[in-house]
N, C-alpha and C. Protein backbone atom coordinates (compact mmCIF):
# COMPACT_ATOMS: atom_id res chain seq x y z
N UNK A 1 -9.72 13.37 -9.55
CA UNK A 1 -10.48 12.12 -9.56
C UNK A 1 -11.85 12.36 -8.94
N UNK A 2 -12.74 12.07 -9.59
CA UNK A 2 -14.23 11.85 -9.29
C UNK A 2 -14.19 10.82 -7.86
N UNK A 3 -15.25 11.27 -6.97
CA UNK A 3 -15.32 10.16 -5.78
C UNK A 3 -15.94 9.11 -6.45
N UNK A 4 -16.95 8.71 -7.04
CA UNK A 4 -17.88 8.27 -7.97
C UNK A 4 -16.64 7.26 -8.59
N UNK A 5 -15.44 6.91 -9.31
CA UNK A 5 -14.66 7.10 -10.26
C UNK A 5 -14.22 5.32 -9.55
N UNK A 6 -14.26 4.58 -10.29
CA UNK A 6 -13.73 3.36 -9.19
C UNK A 6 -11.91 3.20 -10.06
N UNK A 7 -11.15 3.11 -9.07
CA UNK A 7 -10.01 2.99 -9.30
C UNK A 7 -9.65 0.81 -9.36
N UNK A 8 -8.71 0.66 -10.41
CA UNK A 8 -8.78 -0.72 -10.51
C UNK A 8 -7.07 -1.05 -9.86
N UNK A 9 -7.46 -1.96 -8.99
CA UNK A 9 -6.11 -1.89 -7.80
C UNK A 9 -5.49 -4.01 -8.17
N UNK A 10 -4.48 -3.65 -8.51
CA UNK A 10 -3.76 -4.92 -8.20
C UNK A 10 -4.18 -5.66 -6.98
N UNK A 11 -3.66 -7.18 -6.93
CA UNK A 11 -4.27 -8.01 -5.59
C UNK A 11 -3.64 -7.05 -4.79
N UNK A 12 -2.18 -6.55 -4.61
CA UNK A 12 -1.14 -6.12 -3.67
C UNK A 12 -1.17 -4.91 -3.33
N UNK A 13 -1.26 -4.01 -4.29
CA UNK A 13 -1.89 -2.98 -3.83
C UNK A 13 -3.19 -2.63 -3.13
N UNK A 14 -4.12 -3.23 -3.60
CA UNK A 14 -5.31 -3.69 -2.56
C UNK A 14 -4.85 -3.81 -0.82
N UNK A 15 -4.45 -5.06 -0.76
CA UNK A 15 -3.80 -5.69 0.08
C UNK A 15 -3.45 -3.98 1.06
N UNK A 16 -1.95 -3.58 0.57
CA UNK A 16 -1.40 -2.88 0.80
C UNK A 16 -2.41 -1.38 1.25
N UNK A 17 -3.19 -1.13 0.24
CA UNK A 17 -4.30 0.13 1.07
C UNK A 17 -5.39 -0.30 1.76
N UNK A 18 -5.67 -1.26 1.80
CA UNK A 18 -6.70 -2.45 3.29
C UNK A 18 -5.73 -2.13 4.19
N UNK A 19 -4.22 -2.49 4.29
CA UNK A 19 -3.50 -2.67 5.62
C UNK A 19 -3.20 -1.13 6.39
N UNK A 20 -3.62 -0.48 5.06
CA UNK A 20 -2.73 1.60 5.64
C UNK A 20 -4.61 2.18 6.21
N UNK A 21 -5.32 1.30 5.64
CA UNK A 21 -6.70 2.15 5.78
C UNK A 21 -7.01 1.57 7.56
N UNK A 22 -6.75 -0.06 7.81
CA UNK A 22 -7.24 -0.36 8.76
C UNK A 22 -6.00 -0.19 10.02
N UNK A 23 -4.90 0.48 9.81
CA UNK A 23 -4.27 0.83 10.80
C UNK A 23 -4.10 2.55 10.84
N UNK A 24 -4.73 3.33 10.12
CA UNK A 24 -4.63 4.38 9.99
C UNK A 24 -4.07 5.41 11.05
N UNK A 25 -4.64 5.10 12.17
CA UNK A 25 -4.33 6.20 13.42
C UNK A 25 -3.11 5.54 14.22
N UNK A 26 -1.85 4.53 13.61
CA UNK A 26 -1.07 3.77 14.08
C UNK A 26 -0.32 4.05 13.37
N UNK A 27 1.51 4.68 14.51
CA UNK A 27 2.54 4.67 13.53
C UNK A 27 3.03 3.24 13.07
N UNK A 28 3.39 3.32 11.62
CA UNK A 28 3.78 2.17 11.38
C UNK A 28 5.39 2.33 10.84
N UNK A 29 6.12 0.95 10.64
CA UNK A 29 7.29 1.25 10.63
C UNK A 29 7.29 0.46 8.94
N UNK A 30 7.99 0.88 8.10
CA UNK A 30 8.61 0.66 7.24
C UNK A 30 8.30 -1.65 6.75
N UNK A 31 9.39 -1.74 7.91
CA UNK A 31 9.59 -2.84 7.95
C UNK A 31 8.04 -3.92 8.41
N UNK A 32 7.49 -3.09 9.04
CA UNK A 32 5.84 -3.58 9.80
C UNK A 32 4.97 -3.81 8.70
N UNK A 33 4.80 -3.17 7.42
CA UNK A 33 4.17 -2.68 7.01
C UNK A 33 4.35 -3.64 5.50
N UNK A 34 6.00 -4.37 5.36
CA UNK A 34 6.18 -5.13 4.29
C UNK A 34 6.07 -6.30 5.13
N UNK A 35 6.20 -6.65 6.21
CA UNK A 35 6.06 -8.12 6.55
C UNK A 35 4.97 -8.27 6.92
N UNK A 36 3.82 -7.19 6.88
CA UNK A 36 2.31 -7.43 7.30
C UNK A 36 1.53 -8.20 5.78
N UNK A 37 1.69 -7.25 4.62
CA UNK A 37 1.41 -7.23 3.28
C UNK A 37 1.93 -8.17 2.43
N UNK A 38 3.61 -8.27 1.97
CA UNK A 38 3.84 -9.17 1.64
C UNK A 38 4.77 -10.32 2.04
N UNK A 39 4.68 -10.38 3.83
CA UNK A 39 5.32 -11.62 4.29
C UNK A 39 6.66 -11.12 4.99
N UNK A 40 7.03 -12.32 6.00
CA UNK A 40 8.25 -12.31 6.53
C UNK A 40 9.39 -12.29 5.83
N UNK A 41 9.64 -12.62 4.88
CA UNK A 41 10.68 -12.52 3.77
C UNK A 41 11.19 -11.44 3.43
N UNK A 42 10.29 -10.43 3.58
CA UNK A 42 10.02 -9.50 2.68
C UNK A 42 10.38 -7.68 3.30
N UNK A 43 10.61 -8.23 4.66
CA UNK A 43 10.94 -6.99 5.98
C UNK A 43 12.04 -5.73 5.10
N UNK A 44 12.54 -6.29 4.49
CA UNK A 44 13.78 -5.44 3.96
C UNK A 44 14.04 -4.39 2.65
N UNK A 45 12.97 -5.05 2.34
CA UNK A 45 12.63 -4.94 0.32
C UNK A 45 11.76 -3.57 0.56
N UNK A 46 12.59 -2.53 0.88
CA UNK A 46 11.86 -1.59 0.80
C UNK A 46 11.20 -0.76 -0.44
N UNK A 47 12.26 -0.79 -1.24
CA UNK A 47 11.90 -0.36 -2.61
C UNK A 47 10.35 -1.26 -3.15
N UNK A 48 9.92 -1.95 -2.59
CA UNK A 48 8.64 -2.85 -2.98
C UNK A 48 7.61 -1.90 -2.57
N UNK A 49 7.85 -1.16 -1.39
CA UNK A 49 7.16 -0.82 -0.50
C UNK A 49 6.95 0.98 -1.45
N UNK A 50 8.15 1.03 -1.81
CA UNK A 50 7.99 2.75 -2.37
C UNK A 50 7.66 2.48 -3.72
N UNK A 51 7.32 1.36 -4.41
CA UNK A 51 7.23 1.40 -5.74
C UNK A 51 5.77 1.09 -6.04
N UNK A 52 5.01 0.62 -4.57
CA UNK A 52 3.70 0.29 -4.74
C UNK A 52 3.16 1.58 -4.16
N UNK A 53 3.63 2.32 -3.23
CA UNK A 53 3.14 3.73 -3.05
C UNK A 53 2.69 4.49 -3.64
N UNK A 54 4.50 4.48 -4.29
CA UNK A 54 3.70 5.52 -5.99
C UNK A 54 2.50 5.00 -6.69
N UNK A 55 2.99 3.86 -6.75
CA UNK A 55 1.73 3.61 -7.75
C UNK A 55 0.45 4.16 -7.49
N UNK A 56 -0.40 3.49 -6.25
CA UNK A 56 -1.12 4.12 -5.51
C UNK A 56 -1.33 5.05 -5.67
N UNK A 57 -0.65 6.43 -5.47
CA UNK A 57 -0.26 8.06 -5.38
C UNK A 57 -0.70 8.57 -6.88
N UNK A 58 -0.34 7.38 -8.04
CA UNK A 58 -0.83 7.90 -9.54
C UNK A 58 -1.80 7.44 -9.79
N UNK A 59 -2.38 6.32 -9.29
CA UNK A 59 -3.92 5.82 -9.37
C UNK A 59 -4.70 6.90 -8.87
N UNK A 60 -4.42 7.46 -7.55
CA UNK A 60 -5.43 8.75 -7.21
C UNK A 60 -5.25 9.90 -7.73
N UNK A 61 -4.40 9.87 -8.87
CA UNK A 61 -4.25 11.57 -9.57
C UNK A 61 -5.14 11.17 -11.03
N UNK A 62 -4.91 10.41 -11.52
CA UNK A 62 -6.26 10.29 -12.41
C UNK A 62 -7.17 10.43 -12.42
């Protein structure tokens, strides 16, 4: 991927690399990290959490 290259990010994924960029030097926990992004509801739903990763992870290999 070109630095130059603008990648086009869902609201949530957005969301989700705003919350990893502005806590960067902070361990975060699993559960911290879905109830920060998408809510208290949401602490458990981890697979949400690994399915927007990837995504992420294939947006920057293009």
């Amino acid at each position: 991927m070109k630095e130059s290259t603008p990648i086009k990010l869902t609201p949530t994924e957005f969301s989700l690399l705003k919350y990893l960029m502005l806590n960067r030097n902070q361990v975060l926990t699993h559960s911290k990290i879905l109830k920060e992004v998408w809510g208290v509801g949401y602490q458990h739903k981890m697979q949400y959490l690994r399915t927007y990763i990837n995504s992420l992870h294939k947006k920057n290999r293009t």
